[in-house]
Protein backbone atom coordinates (compact mmCIF):
# COMPACT_ATOMS: atom_id res chain seq x y z
CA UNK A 1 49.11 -6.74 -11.60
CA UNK A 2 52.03 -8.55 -13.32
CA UNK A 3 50.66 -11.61 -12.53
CA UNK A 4 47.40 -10.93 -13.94
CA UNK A 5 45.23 -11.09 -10.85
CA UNK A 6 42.73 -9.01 -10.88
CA UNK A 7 44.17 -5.37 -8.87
CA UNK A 8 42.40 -5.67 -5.10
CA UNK A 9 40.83 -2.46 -4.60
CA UNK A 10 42.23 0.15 -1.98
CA UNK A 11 40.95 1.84 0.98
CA UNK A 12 41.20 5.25 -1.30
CA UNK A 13 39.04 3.84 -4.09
CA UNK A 14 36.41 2.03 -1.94
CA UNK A 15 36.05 5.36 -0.04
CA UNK A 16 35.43 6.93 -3.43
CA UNK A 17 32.22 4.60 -4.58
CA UNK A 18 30.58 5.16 -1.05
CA UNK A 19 31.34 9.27 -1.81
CA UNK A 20 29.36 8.51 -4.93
CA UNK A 21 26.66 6.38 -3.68
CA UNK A 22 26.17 9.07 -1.01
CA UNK A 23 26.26 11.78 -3.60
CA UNK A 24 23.88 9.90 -5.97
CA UNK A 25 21.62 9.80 -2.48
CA UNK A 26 22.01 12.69 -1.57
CA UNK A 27 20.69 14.36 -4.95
CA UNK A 28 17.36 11.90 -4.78
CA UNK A 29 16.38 13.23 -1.69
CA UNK A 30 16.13 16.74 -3.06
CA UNK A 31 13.79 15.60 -5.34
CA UNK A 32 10.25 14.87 -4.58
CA UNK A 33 9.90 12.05 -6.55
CA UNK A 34 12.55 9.74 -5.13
CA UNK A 35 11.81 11.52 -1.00
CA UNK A 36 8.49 10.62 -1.15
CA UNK A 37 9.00 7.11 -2.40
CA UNK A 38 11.97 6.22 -0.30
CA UNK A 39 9.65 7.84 2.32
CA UNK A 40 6.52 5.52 1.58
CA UNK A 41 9.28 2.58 1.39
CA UNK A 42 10.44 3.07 4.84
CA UNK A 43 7.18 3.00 6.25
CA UNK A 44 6.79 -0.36 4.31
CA UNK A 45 9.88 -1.36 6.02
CA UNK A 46 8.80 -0.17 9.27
CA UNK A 47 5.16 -1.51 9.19
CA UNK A 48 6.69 -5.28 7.72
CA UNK A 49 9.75 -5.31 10.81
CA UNK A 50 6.71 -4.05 13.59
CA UNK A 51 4.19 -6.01 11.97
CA UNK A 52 5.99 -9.60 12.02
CA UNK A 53 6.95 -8.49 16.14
CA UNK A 54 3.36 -8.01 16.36
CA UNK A 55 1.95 -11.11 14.76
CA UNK A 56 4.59 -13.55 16.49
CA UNK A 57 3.55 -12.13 20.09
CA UNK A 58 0.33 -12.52 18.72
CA UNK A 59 0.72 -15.79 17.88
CA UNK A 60 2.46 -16.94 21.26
CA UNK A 61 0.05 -15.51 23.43
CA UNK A 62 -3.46 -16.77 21.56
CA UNK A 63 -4.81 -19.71 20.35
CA UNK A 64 -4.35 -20.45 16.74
CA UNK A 65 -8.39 -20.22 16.37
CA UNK A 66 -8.49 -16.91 17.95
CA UNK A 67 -5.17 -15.74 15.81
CA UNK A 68 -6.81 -16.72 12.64
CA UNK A 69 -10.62 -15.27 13.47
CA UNK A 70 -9.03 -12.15 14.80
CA UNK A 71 -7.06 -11.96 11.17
CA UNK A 72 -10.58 -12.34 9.66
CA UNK A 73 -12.12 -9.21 11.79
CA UNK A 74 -9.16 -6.85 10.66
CA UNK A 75 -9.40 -8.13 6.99
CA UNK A 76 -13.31 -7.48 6.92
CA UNK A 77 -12.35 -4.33 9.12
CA UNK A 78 -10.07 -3.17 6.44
CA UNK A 79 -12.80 -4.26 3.37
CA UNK A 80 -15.24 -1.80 4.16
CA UNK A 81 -13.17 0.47 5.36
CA UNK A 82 -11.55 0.58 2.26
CA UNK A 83 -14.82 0.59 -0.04
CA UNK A 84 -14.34 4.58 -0.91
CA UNK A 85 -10.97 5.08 0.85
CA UNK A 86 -8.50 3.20 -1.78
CA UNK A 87 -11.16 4.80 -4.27
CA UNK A 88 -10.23 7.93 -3.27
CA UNK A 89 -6.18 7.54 -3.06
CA UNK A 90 -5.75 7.59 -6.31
CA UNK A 91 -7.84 11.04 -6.83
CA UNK A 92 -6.14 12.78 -2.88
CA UNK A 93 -2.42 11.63 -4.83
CA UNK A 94 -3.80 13.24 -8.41
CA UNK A 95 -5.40 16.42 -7.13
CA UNK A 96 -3.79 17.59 -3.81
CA UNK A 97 -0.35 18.21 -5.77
CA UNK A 98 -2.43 21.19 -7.08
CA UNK A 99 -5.10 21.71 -4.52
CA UNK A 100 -3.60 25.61 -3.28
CA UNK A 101 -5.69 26.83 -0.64
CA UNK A 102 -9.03 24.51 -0.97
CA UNK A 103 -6.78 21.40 0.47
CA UNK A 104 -8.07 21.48 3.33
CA UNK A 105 -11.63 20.84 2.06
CA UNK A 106 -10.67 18.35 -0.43
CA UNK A 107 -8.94 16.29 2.39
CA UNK A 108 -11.48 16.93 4.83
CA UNK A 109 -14.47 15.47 1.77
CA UNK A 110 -12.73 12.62 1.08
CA UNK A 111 -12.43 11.79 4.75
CA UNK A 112 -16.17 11.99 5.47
CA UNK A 113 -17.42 10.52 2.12
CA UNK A 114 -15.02 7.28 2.78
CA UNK A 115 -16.03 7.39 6.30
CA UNK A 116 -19.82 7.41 5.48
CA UNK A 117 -19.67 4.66 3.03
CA UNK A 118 -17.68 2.19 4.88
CA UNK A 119 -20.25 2.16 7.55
CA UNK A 120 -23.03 2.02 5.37
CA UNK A 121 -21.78 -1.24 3.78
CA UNK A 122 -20.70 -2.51 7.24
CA UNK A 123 -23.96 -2.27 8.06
CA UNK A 124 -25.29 -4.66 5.11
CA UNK A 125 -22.40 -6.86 6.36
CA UNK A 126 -23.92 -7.16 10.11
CA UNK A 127 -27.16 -7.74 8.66
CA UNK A 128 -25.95 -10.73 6.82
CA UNK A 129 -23.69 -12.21 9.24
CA UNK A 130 -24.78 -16.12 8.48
CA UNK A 131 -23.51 -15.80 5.51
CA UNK A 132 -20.24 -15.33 6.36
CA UNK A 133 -19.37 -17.95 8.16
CA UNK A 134 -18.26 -19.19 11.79
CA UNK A 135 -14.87 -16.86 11.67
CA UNK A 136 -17.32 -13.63 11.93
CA UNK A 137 -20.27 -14.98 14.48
CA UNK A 138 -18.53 -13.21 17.26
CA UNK A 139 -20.03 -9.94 15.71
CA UNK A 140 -23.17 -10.84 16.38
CA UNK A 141 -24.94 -8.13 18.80
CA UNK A 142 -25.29 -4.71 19.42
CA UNK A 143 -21.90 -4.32 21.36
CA UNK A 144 -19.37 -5.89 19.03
CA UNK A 145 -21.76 -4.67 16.22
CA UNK A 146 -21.03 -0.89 16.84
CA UNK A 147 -17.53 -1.41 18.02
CA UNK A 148 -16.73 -2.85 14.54
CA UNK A 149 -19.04 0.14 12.99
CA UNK A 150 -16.68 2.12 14.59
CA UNK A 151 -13.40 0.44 13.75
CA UNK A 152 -14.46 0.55 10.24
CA UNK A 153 -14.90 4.52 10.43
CA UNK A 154 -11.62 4.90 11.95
CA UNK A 155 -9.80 2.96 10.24
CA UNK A 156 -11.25 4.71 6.79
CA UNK A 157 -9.55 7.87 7.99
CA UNK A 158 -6.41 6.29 8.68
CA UNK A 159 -6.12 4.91 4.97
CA UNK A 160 -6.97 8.29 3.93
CA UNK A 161 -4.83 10.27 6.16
CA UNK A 162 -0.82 8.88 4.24
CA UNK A 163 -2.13 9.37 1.07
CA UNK A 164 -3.05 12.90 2.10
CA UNK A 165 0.53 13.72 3.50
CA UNK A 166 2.12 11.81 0.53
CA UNK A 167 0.23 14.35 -1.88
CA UNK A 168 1.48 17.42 0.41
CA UNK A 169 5.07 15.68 -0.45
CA UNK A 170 5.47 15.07 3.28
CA UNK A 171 5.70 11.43 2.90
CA UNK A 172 8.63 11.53 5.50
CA UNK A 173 5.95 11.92 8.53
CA UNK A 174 4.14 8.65 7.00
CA UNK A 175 7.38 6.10 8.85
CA UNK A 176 7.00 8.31 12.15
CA UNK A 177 3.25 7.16 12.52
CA UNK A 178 3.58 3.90 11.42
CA UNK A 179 6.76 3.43 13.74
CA UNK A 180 4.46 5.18 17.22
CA UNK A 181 1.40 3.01 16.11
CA UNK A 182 3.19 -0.02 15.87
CA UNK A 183 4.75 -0.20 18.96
CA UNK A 184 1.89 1.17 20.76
CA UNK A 185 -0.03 -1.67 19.24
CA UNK A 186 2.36 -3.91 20.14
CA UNK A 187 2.14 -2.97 23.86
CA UNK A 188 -1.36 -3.06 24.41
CA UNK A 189 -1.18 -6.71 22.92
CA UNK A 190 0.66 -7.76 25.65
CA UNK A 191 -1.13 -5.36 28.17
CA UNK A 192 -4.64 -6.86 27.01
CA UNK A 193 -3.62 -10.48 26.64
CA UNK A 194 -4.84 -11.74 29.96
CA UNK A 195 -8.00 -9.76 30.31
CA UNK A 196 -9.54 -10.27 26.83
CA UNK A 197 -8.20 -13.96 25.67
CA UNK A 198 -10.39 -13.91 22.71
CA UNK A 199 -10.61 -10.10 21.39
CA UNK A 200 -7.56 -8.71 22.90
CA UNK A 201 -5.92 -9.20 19.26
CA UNK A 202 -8.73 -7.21 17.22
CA UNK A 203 -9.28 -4.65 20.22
CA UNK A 204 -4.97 -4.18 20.35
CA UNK A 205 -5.25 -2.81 16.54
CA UNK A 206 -8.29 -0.94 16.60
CA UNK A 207 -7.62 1.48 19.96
CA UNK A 208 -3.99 2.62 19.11
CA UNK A 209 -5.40 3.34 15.57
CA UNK A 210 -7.94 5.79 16.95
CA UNK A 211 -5.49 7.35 19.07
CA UNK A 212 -3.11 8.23 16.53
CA UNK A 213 -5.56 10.00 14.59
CA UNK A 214 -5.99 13.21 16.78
CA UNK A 215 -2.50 14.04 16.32
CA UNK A 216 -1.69 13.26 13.01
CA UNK A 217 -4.68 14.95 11.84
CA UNK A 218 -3.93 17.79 13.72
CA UNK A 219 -0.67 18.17 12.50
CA UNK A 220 -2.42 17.47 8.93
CA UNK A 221 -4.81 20.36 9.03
CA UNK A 222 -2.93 22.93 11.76
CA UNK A 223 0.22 22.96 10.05
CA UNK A 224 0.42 21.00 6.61
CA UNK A 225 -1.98 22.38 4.87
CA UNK A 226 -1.91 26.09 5.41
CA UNK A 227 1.92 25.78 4.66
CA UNK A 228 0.89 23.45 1.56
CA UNK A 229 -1.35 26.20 0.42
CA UNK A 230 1.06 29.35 0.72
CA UNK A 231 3.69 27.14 -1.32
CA UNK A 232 1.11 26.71 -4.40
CA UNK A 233 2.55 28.16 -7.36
CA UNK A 234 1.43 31.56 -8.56
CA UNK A 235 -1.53 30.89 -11.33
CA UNK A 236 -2.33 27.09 -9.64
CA UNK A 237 -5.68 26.55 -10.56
CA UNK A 238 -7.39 23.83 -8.27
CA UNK A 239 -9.80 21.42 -9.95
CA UNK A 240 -13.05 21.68 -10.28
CA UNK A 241 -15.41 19.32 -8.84
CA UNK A 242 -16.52 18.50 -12.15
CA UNK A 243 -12.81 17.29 -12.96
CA UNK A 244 -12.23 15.06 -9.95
CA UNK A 245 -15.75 13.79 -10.52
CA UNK A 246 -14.63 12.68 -14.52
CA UNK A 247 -11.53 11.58 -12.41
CA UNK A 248 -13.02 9.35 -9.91
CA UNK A 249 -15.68 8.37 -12.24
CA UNK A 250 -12.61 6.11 -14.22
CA UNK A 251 -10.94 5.74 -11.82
CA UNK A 252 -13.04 4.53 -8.75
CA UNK A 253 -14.01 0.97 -10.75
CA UNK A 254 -10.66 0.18 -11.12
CA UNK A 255 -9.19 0.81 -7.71
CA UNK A 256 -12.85 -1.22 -6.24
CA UNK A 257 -11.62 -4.00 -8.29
CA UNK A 258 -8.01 -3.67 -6.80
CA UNK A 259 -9.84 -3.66 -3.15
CA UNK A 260 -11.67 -7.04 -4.11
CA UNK A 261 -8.51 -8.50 -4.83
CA UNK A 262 -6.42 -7.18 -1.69
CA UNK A 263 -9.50 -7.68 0.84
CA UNK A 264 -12.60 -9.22 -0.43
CA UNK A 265 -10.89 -12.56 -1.39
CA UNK A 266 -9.48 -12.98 1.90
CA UNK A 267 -13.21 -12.39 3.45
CA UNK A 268 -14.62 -15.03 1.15
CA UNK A 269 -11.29 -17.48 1.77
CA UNK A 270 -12.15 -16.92 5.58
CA UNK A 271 -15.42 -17.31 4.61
CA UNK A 272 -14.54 -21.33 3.43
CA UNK A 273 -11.96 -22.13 5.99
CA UNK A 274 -11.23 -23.09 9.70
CA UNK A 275 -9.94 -20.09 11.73
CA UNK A 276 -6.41 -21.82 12.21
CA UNK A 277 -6.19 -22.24 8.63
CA UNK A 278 -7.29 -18.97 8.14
CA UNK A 279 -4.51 -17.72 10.20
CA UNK A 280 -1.63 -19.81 8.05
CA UNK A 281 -2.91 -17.89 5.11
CA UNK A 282 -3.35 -14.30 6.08
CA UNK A 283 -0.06 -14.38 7.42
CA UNK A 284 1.56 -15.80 4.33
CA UNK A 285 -0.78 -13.26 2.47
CA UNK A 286 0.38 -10.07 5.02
CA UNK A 287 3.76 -10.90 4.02
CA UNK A 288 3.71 -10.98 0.26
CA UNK A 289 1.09 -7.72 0.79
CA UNK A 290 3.95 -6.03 2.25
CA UNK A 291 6.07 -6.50 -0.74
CA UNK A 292 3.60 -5.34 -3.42
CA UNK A 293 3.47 -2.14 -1.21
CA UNK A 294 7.06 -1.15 -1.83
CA UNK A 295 5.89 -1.47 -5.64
CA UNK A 296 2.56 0.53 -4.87
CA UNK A 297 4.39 3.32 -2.54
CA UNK A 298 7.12 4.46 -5.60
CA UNK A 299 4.19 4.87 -7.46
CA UNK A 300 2.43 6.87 -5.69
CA UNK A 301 4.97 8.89 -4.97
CA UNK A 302 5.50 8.51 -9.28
CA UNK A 303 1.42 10.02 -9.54
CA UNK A 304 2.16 12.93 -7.19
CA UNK A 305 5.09 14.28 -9.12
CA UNK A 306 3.51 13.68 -12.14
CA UNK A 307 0.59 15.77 -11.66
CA UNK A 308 2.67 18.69 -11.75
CA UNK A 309 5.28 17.80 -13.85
CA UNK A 310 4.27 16.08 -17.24
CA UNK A 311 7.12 17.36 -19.12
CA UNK A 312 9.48 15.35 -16.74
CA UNK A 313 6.70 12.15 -16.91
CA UNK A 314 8.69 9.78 -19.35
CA UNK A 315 11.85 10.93 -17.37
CA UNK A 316 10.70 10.27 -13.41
CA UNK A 317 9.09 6.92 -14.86
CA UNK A 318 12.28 5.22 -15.89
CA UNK A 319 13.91 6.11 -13.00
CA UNK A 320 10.86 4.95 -10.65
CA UNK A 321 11.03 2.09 -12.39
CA UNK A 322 14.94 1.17 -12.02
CA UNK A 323 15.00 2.09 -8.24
CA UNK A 324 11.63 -0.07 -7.35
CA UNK A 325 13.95 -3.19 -8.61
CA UNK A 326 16.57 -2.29 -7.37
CA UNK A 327 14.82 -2.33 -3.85
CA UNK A 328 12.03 -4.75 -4.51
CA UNK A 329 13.92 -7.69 -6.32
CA UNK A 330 16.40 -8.61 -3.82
CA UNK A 331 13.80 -8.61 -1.34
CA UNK A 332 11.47 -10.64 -3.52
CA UNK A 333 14.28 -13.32 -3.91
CA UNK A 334 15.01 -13.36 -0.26
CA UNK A 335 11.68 -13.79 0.51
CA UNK A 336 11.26 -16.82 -1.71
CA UNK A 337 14.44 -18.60 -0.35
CA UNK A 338 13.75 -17.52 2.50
CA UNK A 339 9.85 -18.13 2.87
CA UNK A 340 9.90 -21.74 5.13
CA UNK A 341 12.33 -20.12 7.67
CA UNK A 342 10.75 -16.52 7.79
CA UNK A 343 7.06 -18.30 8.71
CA UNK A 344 8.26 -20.97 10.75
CA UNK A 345 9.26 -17.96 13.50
CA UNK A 346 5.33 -17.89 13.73
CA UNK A 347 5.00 -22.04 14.71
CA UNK A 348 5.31 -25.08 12.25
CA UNK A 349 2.04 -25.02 10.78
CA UNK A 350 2.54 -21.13 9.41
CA UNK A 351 5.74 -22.81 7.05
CA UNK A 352 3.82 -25.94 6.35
CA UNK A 353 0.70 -24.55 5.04
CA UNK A 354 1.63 -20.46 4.69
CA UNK A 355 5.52 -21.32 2.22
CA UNK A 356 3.80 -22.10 -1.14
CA UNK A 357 1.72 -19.38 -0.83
CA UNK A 358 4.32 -16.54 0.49
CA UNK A 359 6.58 -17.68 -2.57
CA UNK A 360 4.08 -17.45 -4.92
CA UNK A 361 3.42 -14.05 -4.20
CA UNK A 362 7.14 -13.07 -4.02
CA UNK A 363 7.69 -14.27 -7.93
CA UNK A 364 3.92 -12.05 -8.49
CA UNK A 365 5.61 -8.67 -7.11
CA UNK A 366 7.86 -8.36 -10.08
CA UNK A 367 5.37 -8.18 -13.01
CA UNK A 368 3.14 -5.86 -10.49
CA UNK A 369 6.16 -3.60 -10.71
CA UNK A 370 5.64 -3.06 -14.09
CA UNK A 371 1.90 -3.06 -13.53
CA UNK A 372 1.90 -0.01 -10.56
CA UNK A 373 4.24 2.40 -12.72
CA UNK A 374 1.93 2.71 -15.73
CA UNK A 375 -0.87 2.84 -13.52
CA UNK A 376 0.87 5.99 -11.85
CA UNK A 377 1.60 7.27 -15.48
CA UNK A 378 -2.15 6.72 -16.64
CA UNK A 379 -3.61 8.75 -13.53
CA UNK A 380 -0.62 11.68 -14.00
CA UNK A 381 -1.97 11.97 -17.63
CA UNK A 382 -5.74 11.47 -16.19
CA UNK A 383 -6.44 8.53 -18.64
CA UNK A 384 -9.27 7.34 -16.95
CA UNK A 385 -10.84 5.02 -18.82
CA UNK A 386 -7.71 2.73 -19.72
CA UNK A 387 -6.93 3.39 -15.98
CA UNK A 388 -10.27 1.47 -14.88
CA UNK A 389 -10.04 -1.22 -17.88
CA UNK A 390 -6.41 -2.47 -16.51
CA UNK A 391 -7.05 -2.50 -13.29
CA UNK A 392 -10.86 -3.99 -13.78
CA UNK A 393 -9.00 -6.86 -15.71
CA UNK A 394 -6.67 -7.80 -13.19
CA UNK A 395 -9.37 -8.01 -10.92
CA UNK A 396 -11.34 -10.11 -12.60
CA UNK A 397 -8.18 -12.66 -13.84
CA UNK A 398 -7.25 -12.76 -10.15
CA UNK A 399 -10.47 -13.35 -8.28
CA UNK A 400 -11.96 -16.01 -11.11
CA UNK A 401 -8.89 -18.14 -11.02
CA UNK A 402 -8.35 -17.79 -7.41
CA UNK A 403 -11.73 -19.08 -6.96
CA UNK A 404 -11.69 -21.65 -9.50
CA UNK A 405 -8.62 -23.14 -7.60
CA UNK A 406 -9.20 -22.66 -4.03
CA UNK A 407 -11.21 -26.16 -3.72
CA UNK A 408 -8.02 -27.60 -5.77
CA UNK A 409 -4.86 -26.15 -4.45
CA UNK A 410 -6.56 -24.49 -0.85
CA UNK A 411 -5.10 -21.44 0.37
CA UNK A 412 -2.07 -21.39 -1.94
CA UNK A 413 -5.04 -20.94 -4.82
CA UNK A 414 -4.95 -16.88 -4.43
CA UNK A 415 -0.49 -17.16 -5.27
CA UNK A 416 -1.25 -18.96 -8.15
CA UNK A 417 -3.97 -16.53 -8.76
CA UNK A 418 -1.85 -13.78 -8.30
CA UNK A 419 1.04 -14.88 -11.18
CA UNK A 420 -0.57 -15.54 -12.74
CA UNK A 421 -3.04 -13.16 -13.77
CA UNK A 422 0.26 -10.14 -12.85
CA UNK A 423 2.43 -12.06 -15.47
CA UNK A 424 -0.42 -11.53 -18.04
CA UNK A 425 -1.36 -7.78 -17.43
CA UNK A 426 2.22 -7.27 -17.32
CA UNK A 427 2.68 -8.98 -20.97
CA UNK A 428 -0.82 -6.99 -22.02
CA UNK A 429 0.37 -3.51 -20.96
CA UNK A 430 3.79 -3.67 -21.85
CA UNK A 431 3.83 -1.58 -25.00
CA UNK A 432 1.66 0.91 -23.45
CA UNK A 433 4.31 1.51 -20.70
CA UNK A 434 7.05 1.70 -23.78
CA UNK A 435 5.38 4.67 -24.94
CA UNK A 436 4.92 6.16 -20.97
CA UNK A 437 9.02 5.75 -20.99
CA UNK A 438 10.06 6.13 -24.89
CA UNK A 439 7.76 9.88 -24.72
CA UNK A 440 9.97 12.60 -26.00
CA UNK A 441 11.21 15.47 -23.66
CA UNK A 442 10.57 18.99 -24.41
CA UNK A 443 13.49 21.17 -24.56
CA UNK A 444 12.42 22.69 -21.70
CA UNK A 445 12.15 19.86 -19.58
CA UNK A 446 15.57 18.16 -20.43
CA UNK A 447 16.87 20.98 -19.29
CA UNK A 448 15.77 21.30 -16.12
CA UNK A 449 16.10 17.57 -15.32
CA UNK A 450 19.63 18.72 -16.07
CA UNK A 451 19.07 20.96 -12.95
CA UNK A 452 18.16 18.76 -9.94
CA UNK A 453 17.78 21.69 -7.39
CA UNK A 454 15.40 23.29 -9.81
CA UNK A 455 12.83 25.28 -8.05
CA UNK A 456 10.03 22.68 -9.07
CA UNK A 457 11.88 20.43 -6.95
CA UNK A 458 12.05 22.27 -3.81
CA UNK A 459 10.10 20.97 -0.77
């Protein structure tokens, strides 16, 4: 302009960028790398939006004791379950990729070994119910005993069952189930409010959960897989048991140390606090769980490509990496302006007790970033043993300061645990994820990432 105003721009040239942002979108979705993760991200999105409807009904039509014990079931629910299941997600995302025709049976092992190990340790936990405080007394006989038993089973399946489609690369069914569960489980809150005041919250989670199991599953095993199998590259060699076994064998300690932080510190806060208290935190804590997940989901989606793709490793990482901030650190920063307003939807007490905390894990989310993607590049290049020793650390930086502050700074003790111990690993690991995304390219592979509808990124 002559006046030296910056030129407003025109219809024509607006209409351009959203040609190119469209393009640009269009071109990640044809590759499996960026499908899957936007895939696993819209479930996140779907399971947060569903899951805050669910906990403010929730929290209008029970007591806050009941709202907070009935948080304590599902987290101890979700412990056990997860004992061999999260164990096993990193080994389904490594080793399905290139499972061919024995899919099936790897799927359909990891399902029963999680299953039978979950109740095994729930078991040990009903036995030792005193323990555990007032929050989990209402487990007590053989009834509720073997309806939890059988939560835990289900619900070991249903951890399994997205990592399973994820490693098919048919992440885009995971948003589907979480968006049917959800608002089944949302109606038979309502439905059951009246009849079971006290377990209606715990019974709404656990029924819809088995129910959506029969179809997903046979959708999983009916169609999937045999269409997973006939798509296997010619010469795909499927692991040996052996393999998975060296696998799992680094990689099991690490991902049990990841479970103590997501579940068994909740169970032990729960453990040391009132039930309505309890309920301020594991709402705060659901939240800022939600937003690690976005970081967790790109990387899985980052572990599945790379087990069939190492040339294109250093490549796929750096752009994993640029698209989970470009998603995850607006939403962090929202969340942490945000974080009074967003709990206060819940009742008063959730933003007075539950902001601090939320906040604390919205800053911890951005060094976890960094932490997920070279985890993902570690199990693509099936580097066990530094796998375990990061994630064994982080465990054990979280859960001892968390429990050194808890007495000191109460439920907010586990954010402060959180970033700080993230912040650290982040620092720690930060040259090995230089060398993940400075690795050279092969000629070979440069050129085909020059060639986005390559065959090896067909669907």
């Amino acid at each position: 302009m002559a006046d030296g105003r910056p030129k407003e721009p025109d219809a024509g040239e607006a209409g351009g960028r959203w040609a190119v942002l469209r393009r640009r979108l269009m071109r990640d979705l044809r590759n499996p790398l960026f499908l899957n993760g936007y895939a696993l991200m819209a479930n996140t999105g779907v399971t947060a939006v569903l899951g805050m409807g669910y906990w403010l009904l929730a929290a209008r039509l029970y007591t806050p004791e009941d709202f907070g014990r009935s948080q304590a079931l599902i987290t101890a629910m979700r412990l056990f379950a997860g004992l061999t299941a999260l164990g096993l997600t990193g080994a389904l995302a490594r080793f399905i990729p290139v499972a061919g025709r024995r899919t099936g049976g790897l799927i359909g092992r990891g399902y029963l070994i999680a299953t039978v190990t979950a109740v095994v340790a729930a078991v040990a936990f009903l036995l030792t119910l005193p323990f555990w405080g007032a929050n989990y007394a209402s487990l007590a006989g053989l009834g509720p005993g073997l309806f939890f038993l059988a939560s835990v089973a289900i619900w070991s399946v249903f951890t399994l069952q997205d990592v399973a489609l994820a490693g098919m690369r048919q992440a885009v069914w995971v948003p589907v189930n979480s968006l049917c569960f959800g608002l089944v489980k949302m109606g038979l809150l309502v439905a059951v409010a009246g009849a079971l005041p006290d377990d209606g919250i715990y019974v709404s989670w656990i029924v819809p959960t088995a129910l959506a199991l029969i179809p997903i599953n046979l959708f999983i095993f009916g169609v999937l897989v045999p269409r997973h199998a006939r798509r296997a590259p010619a010469g795909t060699r499927p692991a040996r048991l052996r393999e998975i076994g060296r696998f799992l064998a680094g990689d099991y300690p690490g991902a049990f140390s990841i479970l103590a932080i997501v579940y068994f510190l909740p169970v032990y806060v729960a453990s040391r606090v009132s039930g309505e208290m309890f309920g301020y935190f594991a709402m705060a804590q659901t939240l800022g769980a939600m937003i690690e997940l976005l970081a967790i989901n790109m990387a899985t989606s980052l572990t599945v490509t790379g087990s069939t793709d190492q040339a294109h490793l250093a490549a796929n990482s750096r752009q994993a990496l640029r698209r989970s901030y470009l998603i995850i650190a607006p939403v962090s920063a929202v969340t942490f302006l945000a974080a009074p307003l967003i709990l206060s939807v819940f009742g008063p007490g959730f933003a007075e007790h539950g902001t601090p905390l939320l906040r604390l894990m919205a800053l911890a989310v951005l060094p976890r970033v960094l932490i997920e993607i070279y985890l993902s590049g570690l199990r693509a290049r099936s580097q066990a043993r530094l796998l375990a020793l990061v994630q064994i650390g982080l465990a054990v930086l979280v859960l001892s300061s968390s429990l050194i502050l808890l007495p000191v700074t109460g439920i907010s003790s586990v954010g402060y645990g959180l970033l700080f111990s993230e912040a650290l690993v982040a620092l720690l690991i930060f040259g090995g994820l230089r060398k993940i995304l400075d690795q050279p390219e092969t000629p070979q592979s440069a050129s085909a990432r020059e060639a986005p509808d390559a065959a090896s990124w067909s669907t």
